[in-house]
PDB file of N, CA and C in Angstrom:
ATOM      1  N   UNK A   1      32.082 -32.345 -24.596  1.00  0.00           N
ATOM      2  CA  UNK A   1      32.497 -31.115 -23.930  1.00  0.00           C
ATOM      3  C   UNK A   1      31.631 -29.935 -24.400  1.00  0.00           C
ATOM      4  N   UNK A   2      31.226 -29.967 -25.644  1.00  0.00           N
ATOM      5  CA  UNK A   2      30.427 -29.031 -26.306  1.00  0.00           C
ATOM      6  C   UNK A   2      28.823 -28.851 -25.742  1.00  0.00           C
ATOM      7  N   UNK A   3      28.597 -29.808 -25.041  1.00  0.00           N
ATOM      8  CA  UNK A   3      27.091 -30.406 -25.083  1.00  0.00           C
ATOM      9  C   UNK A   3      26.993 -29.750 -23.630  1.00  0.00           C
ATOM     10  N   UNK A   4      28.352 -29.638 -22.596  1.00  0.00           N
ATOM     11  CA  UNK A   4      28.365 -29.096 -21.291  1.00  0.00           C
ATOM     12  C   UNK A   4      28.792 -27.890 -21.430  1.00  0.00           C
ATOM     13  N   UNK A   5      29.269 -27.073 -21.834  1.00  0.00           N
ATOM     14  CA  UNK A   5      29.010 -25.795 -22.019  1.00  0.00           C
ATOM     15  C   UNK A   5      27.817 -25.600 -22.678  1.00  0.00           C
ATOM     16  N   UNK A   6      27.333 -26.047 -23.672  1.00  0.00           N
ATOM     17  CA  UNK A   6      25.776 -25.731 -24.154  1.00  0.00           C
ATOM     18  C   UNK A   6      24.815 -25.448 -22.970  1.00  0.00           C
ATOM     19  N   UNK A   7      25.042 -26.821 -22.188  1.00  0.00           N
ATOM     20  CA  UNK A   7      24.039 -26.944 -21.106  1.00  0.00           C
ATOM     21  C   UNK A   7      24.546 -25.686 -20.034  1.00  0.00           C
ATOM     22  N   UNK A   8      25.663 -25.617 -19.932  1.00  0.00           N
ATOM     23  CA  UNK A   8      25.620 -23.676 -18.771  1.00  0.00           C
ATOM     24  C   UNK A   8      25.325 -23.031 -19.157  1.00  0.00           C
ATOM     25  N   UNK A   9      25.563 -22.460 -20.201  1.00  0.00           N
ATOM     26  CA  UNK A   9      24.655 -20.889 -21.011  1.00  0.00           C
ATOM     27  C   UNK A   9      23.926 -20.843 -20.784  1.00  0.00           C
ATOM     28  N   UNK A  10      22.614 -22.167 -20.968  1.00  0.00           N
ATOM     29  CA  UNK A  10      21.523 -22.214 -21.153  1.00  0.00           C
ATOM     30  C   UNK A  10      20.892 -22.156 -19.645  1.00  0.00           C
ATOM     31  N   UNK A  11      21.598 -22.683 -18.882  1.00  0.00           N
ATOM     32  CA  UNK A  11      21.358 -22.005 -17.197  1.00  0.00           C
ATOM     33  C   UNK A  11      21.194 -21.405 -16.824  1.00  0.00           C
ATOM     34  N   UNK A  12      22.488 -20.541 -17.076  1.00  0.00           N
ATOM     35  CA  UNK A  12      22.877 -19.360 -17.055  1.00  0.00           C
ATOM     36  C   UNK A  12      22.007 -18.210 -17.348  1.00  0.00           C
ATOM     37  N   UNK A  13      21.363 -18.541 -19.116  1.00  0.00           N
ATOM     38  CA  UNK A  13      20.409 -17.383 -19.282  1.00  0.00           C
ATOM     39  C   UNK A  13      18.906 -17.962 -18.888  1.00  0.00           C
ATOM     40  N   UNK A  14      18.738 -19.025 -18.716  1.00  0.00           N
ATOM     41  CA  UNK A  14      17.406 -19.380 -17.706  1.00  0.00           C
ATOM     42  C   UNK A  14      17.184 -18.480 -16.527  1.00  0.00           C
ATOM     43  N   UNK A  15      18.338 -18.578 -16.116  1.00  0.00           N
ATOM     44  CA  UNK A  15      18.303 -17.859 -14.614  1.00  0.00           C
ATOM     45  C   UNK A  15      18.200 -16.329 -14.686  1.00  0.00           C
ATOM     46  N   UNK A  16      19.210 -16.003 -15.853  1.00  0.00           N
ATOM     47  CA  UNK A  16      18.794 -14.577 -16.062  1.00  0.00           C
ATOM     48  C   UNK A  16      17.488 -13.976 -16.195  1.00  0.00           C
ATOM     49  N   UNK A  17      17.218 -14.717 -17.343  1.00  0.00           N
ATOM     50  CA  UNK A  17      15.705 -14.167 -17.578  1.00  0.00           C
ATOM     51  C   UNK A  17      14.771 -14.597 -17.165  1.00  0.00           C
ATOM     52  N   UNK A  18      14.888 -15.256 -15.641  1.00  0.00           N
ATOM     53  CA  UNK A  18      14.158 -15.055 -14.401  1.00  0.00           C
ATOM     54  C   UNK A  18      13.660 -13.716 -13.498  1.00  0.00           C
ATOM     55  N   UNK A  19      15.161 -14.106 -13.627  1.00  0.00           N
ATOM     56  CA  UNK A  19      15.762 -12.417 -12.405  1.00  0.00           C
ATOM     57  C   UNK A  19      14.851 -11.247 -12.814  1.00  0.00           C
ATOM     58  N   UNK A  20      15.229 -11.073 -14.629  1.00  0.00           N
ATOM     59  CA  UNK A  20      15.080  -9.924 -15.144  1.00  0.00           C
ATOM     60  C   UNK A  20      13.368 -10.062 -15.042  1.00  0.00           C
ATOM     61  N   UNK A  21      12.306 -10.634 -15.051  1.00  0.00           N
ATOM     62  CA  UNK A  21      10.855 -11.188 -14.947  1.00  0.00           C
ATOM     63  C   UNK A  21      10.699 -11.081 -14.107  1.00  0.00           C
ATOM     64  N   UNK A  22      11.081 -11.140 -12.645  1.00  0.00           N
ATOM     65  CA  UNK A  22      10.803 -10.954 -11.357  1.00  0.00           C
ATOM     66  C   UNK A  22      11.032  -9.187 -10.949  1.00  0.00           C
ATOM     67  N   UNK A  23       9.839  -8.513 -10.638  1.00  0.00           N
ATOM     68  CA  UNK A  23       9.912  -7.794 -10.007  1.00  0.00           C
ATOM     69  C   UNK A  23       9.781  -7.170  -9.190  1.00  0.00           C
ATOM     70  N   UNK A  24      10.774  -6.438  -8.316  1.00  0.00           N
ATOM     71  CA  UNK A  24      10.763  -6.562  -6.841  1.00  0.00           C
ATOM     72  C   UNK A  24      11.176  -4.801  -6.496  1.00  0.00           C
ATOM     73  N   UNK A  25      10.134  -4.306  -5.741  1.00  0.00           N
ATOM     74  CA  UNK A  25      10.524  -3.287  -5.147  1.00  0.00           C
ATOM     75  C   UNK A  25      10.942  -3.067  -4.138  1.00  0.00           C
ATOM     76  N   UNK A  26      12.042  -2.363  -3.822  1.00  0.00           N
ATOM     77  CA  UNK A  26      12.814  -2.331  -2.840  1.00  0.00           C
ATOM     78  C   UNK A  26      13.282  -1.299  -2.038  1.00  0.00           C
ATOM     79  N   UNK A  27      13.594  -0.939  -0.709  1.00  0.00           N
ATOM     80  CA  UNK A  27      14.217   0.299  -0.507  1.00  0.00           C
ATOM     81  C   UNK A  27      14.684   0.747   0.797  1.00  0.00           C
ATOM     82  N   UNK A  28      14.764   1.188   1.335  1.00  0.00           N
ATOM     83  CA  UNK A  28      15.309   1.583   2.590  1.00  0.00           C
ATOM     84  C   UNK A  28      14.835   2.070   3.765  1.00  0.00           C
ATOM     85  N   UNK A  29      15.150   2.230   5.075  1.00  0.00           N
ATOM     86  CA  UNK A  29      14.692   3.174   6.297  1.00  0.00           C
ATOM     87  C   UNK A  29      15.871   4.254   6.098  1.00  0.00           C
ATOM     88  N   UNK A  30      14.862   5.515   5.982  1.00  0.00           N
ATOM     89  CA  UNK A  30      16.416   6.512   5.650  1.00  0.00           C
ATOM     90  C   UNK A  30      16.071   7.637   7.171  1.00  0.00           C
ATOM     91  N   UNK A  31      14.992   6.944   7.535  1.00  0.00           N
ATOM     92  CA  UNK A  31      15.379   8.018   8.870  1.00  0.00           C
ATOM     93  C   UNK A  31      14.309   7.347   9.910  1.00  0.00           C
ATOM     94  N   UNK A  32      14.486   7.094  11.172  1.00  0.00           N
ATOM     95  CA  UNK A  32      13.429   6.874  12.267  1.00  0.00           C
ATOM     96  C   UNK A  32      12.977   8.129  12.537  1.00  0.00           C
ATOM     97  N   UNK A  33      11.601   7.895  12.156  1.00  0.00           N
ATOM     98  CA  UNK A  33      11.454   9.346  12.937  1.00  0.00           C
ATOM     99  C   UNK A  33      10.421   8.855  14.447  1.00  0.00           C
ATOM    100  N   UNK A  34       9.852   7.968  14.993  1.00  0.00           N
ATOM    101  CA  UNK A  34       9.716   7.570  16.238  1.00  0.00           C
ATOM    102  C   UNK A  34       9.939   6.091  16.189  1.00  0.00           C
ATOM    103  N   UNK A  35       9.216   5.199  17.254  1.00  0.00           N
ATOM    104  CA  UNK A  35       9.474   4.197  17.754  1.00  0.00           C
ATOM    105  C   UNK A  35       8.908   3.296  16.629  1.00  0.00           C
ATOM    106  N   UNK A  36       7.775   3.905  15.766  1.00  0.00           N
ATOM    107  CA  UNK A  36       7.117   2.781  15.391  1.00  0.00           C
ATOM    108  C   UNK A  36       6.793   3.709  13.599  1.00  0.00           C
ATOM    109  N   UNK A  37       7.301   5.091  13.696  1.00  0.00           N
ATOM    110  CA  UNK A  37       7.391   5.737  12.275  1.00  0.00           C
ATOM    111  C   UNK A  37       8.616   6.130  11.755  1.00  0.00           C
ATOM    112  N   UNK A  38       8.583   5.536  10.855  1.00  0.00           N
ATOM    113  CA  UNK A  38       9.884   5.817   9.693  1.00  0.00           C
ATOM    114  C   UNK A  38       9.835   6.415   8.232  1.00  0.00           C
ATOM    115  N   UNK A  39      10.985   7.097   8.134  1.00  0.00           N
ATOM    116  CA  UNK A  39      10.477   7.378   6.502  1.00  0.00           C
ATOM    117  C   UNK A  39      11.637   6.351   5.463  1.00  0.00           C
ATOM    118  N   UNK A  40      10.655   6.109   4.310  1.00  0.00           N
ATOM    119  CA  UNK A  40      11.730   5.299   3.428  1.00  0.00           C
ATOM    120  C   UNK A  40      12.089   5.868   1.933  1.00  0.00           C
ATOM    121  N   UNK A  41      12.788   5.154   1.343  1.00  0.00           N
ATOM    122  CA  UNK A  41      13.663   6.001  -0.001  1.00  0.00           C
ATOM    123  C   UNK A  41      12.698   5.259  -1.039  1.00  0.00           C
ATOM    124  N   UNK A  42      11.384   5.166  -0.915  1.00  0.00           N
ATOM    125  CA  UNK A  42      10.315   4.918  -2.215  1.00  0.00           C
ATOM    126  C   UNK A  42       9.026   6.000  -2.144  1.00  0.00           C
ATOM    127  N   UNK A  43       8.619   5.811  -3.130  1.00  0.00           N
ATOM    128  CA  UNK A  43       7.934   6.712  -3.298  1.00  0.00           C
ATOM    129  C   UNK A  43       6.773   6.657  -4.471  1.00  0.00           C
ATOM    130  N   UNK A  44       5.722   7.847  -4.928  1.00  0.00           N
ATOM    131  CA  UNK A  44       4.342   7.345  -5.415  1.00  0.00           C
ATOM    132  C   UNK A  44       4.940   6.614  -6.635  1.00  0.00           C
ATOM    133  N   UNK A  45       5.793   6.234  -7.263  1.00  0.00           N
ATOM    134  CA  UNK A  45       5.975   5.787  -8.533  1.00  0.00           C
ATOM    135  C   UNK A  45       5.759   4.119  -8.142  1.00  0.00           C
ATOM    136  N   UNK A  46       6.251   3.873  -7.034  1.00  0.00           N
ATOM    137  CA  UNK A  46       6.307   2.701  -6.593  1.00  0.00           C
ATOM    138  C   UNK A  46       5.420   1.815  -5.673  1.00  0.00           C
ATOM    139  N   UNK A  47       4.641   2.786  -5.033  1.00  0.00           N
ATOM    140  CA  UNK A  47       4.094   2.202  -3.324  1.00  0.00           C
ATOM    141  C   UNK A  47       2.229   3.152  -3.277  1.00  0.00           C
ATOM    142  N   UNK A  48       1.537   2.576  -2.755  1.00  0.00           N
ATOM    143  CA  UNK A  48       0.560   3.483  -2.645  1.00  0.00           C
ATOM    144  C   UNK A  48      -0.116   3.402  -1.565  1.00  0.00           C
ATOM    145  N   UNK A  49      -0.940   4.708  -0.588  1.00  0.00           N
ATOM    146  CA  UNK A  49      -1.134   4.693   0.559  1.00  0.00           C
ATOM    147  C   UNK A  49      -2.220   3.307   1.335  1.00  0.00           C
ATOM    148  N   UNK A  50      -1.661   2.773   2.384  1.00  0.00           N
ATOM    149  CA  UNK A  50      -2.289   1.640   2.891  1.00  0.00           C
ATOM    150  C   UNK A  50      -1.076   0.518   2.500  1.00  0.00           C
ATOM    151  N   UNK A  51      -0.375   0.250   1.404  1.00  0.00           N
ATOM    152  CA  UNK A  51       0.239  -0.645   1.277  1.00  0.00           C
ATOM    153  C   UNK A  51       0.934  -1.778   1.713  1.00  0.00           C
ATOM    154  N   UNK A  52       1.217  -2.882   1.695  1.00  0.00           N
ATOM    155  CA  UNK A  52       1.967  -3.346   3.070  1.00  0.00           C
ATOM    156  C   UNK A  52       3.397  -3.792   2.442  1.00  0.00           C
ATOM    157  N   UNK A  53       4.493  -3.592   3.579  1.00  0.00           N
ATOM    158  CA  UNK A  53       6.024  -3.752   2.972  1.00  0.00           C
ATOM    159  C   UNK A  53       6.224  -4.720   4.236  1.00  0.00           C
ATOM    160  N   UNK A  54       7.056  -5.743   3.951  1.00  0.00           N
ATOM    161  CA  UNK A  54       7.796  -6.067   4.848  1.00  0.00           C
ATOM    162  C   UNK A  54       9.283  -5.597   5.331  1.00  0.00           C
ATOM    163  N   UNK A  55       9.738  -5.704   6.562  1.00  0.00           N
ATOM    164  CA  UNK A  55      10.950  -5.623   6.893  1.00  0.00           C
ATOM    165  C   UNK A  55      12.143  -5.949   7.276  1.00  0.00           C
ATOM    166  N   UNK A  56      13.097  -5.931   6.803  1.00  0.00           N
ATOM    167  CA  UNK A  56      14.253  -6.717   6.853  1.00  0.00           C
ATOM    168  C   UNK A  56      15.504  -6.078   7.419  1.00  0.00           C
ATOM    169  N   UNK A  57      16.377  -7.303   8.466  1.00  0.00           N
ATOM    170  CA  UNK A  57      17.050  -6.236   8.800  1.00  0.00           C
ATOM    171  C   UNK A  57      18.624  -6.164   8.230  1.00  0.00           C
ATOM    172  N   UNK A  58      18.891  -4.821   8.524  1.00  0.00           N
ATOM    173  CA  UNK A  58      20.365  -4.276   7.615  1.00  0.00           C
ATOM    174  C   UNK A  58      21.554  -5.228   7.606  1.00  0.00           C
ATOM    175  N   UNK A  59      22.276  -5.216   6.569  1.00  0.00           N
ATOM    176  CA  UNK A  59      23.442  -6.817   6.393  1.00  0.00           C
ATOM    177  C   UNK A  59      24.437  -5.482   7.564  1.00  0.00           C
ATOM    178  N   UNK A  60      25.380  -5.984   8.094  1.00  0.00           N
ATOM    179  CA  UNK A  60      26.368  -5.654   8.154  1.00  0.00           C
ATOM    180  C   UNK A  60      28.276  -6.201   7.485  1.00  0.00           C
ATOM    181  N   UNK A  61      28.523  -5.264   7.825  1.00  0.00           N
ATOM    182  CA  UNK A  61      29.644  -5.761   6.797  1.00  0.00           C
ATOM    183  C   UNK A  61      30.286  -5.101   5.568  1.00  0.00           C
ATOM    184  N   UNK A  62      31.535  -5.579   5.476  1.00  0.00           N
ATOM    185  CA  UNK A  62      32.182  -4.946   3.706  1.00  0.00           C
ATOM    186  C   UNK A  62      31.456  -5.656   2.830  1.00  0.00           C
ATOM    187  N   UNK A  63      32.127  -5.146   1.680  1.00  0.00           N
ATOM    188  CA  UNK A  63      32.080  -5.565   0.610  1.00  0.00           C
ATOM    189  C   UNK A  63      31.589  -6.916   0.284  1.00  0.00           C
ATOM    190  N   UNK A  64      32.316  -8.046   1.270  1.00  0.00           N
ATOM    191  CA  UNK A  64      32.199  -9.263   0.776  1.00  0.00           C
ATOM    192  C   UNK A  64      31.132 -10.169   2.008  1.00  0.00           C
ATOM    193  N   UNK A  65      30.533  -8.956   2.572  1.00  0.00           N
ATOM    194  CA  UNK A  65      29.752 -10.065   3.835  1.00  0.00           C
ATOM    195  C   UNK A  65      28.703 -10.446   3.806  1.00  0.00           C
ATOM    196  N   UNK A  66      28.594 -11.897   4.500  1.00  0.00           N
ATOM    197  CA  UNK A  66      27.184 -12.915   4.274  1.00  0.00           C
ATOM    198  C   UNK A  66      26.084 -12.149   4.906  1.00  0.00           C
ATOM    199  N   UNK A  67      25.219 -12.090   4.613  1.00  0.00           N
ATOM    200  CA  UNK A  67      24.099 -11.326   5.375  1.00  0.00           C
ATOM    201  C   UNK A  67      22.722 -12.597   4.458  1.00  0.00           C
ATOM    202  N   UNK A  68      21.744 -12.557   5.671  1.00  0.00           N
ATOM    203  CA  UNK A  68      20.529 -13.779   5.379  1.00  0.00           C
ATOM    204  C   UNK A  68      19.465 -12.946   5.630  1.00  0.00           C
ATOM    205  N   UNK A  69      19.555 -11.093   5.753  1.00  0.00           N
ATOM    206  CA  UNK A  69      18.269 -10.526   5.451  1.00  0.00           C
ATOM    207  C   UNK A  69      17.527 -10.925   6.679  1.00  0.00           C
ATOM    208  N   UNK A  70      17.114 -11.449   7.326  1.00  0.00           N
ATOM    209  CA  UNK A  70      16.237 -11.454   8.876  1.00  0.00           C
ATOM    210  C   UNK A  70      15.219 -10.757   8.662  1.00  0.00           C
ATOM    211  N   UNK A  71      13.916 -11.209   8.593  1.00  0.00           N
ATOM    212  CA  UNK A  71      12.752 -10.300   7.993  1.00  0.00           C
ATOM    213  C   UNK A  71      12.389 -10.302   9.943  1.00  0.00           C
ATOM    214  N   UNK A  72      12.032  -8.885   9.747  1.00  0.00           N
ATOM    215  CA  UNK A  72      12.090  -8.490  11.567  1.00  0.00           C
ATOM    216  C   UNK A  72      10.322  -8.165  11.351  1.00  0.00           C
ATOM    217  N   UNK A  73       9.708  -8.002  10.372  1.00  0.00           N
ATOM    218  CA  UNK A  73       8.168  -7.859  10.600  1.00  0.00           C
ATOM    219  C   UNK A  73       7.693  -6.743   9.530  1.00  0.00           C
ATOM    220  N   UNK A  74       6.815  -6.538   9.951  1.00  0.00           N
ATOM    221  CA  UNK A  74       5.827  -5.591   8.734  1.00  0.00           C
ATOM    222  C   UNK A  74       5.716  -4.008   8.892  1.00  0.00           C
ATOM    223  N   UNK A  75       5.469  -3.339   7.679  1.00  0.00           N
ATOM    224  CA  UNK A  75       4.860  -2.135   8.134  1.00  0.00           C
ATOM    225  C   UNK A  75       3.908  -1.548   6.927  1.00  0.00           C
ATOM    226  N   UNK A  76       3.005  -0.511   7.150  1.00  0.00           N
ATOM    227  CA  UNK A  76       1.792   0.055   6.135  1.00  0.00           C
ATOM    228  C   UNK A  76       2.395   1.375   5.653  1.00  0.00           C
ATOM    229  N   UNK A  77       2.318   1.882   4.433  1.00  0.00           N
ATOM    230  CA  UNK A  77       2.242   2.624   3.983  1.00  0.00           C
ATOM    231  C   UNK A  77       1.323   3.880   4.419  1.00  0.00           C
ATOM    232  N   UNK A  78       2.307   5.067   5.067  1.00  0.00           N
ATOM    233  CA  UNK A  78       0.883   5.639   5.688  1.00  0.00           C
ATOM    234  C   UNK A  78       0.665   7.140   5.209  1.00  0.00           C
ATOM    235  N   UNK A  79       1.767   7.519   4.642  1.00  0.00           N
ATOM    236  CA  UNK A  79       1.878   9.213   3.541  1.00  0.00           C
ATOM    237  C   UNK A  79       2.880   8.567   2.272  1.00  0.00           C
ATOM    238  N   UNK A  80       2.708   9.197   1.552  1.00  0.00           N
ATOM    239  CA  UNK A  80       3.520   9.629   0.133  1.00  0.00           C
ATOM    240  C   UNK A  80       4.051  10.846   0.049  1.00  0.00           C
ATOM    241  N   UNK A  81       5.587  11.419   0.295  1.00  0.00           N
ATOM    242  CA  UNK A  81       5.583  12.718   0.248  1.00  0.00           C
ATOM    243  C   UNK A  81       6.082  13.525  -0.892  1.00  0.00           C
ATOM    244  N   UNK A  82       6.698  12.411  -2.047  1.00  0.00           N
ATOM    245  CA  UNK A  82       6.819  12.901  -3.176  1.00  0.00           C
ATOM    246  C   UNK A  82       7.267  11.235  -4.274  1.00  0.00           C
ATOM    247  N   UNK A  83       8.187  11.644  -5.131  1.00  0.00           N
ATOM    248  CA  UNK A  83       8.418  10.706  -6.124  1.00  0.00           C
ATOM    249  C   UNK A  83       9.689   9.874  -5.290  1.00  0.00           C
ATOM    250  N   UNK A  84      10.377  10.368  -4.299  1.00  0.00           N
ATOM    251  CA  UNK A  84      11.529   9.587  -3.981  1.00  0.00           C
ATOM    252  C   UNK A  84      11.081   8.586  -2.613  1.00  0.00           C
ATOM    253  N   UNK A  85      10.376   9.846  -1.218  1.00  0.00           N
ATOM    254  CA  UNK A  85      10.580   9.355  -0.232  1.00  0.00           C
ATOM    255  C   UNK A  85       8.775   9.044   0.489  1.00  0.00           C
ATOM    256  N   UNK A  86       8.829   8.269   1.513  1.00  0.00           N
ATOM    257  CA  UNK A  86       7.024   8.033   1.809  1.00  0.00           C
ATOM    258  C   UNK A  86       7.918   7.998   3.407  1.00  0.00           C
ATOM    259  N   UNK A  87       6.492   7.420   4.324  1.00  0.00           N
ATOM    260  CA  UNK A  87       6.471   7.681   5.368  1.00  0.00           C
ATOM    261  C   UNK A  87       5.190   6.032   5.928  1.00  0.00           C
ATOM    262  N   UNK A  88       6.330   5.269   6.583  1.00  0.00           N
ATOM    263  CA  UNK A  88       5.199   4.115   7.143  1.00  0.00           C
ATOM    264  C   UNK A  88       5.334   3.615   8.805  1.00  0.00           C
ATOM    265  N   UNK A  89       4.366   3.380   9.176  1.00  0.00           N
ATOM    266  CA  UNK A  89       3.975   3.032   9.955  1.00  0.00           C
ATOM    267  C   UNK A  89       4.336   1.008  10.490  1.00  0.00           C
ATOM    268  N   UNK A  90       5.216   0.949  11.522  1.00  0.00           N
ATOM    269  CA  UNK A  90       5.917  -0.416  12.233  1.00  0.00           C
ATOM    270  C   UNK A  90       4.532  -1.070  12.412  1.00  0.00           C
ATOM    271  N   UNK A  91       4.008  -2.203  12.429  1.00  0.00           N
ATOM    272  CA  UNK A  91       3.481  -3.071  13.398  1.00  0.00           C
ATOM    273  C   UNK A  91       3.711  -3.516  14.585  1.00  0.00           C
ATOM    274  N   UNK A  92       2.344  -3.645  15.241  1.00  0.00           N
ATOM    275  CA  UNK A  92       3.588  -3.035  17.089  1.00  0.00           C
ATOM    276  C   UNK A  92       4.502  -4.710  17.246  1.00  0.00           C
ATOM    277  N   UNK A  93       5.663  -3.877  17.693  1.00  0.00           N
ATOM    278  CA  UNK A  93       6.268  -4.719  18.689  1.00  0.00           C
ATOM    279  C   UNK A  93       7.455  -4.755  17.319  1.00  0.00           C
ATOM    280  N   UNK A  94       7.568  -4.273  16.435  1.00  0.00           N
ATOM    281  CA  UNK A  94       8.615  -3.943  15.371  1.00  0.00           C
ATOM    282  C   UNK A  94       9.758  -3.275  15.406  1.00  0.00           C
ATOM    283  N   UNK A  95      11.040  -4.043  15.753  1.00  0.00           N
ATOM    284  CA  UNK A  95      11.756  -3.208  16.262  1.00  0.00           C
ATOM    285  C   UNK A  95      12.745  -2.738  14.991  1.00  0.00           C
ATOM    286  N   UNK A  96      13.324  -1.712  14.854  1.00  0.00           N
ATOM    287  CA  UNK A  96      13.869  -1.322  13.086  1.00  0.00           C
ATOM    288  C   UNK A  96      14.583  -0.318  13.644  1.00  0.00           C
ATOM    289  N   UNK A  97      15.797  -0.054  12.805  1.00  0.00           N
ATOM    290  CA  UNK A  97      16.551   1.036  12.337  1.00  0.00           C
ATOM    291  C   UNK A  97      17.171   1.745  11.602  1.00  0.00           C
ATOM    292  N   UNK A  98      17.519   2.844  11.240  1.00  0.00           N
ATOM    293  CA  UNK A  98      17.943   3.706   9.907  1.00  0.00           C
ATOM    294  C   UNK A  98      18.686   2.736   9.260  1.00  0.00           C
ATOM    295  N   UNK A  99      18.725   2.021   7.708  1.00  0.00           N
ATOM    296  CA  UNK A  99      19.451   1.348   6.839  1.00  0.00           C
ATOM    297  C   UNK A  99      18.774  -0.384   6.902  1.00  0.00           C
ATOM    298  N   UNK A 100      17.528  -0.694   7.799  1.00  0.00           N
ATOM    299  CA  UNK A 100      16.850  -1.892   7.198  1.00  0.00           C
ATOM    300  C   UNK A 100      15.991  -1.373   5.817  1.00  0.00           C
ATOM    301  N   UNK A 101      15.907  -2.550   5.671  1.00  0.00           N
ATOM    302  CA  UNK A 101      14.866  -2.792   4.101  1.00  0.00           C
ATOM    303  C   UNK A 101      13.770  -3.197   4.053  1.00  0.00           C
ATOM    304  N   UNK A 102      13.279  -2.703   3.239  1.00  0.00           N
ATOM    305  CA  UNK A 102      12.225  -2.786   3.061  1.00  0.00           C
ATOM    306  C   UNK A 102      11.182  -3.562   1.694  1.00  0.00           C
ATOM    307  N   UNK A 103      10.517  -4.218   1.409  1.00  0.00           N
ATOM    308  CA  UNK A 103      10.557  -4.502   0.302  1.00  0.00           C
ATOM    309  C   UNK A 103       8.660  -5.006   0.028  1.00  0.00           C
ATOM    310  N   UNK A 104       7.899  -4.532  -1.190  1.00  0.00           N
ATOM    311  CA  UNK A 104       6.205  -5.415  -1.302  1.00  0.00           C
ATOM    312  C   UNK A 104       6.300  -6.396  -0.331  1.00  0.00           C
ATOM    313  N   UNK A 105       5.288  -6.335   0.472  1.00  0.00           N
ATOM    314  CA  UNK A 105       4.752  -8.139   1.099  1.00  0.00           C
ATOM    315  C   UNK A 105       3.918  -8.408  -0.032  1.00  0.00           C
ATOM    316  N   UNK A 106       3.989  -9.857  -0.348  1.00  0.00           N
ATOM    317  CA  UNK A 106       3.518 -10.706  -1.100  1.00  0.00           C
ATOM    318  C   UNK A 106       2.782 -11.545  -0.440  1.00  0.00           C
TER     319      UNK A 106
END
């Protein structure tokens, strides 16, 4: 019994100090401002001009709902307007709205 709890911890913090090693920037559409420009909640600390993010679209739902993220397509980094918020540019035919995500393409 000792030897199987040994073996979850050790899972357990495997997996952790995965998570915590993986890093992933992340962030939001906090406003459309046309069909194919948006601004998002990252900024120069994080992202730099030209960059490419992919896009994902918004979970809906409470607290407890399944959401599978739906990557809806790409977009470039196309201003920096301070430390919080930037400004990028859809790839055509990208359809998005205020509260998808955004996150590095890899």
């Amino acid at each position: 019994m000792l030897s199987l709890l040994t073996f979850i911890v050790m899972v357990f913090a495997s997996v952790g100090a995965f998570c915590a090693t993986k890093s992933s920037v992340r962030g939001n559409v906090t406003m459309k401002i046309s069909q194919t420009v948006a601004q998002i909640n990252l900024g120069e600390s994080d992202l730099k001009v030209g960059q490419r993010l992919a896009v994902f679209r918004a979970c809906q739902g409470g607290r407890f709902s399944v959401c599978n993220g739906d990557r809806v397509g790409s977009a470039q980094v196309t201003k920096i307007f301070n430390k919080k918020y930037s400004e990028v540019t859809m790839d055509k035919d990208v359809y998005f709205e205020e509260g998808y995500r955004v996150e590095k393409d890899n």
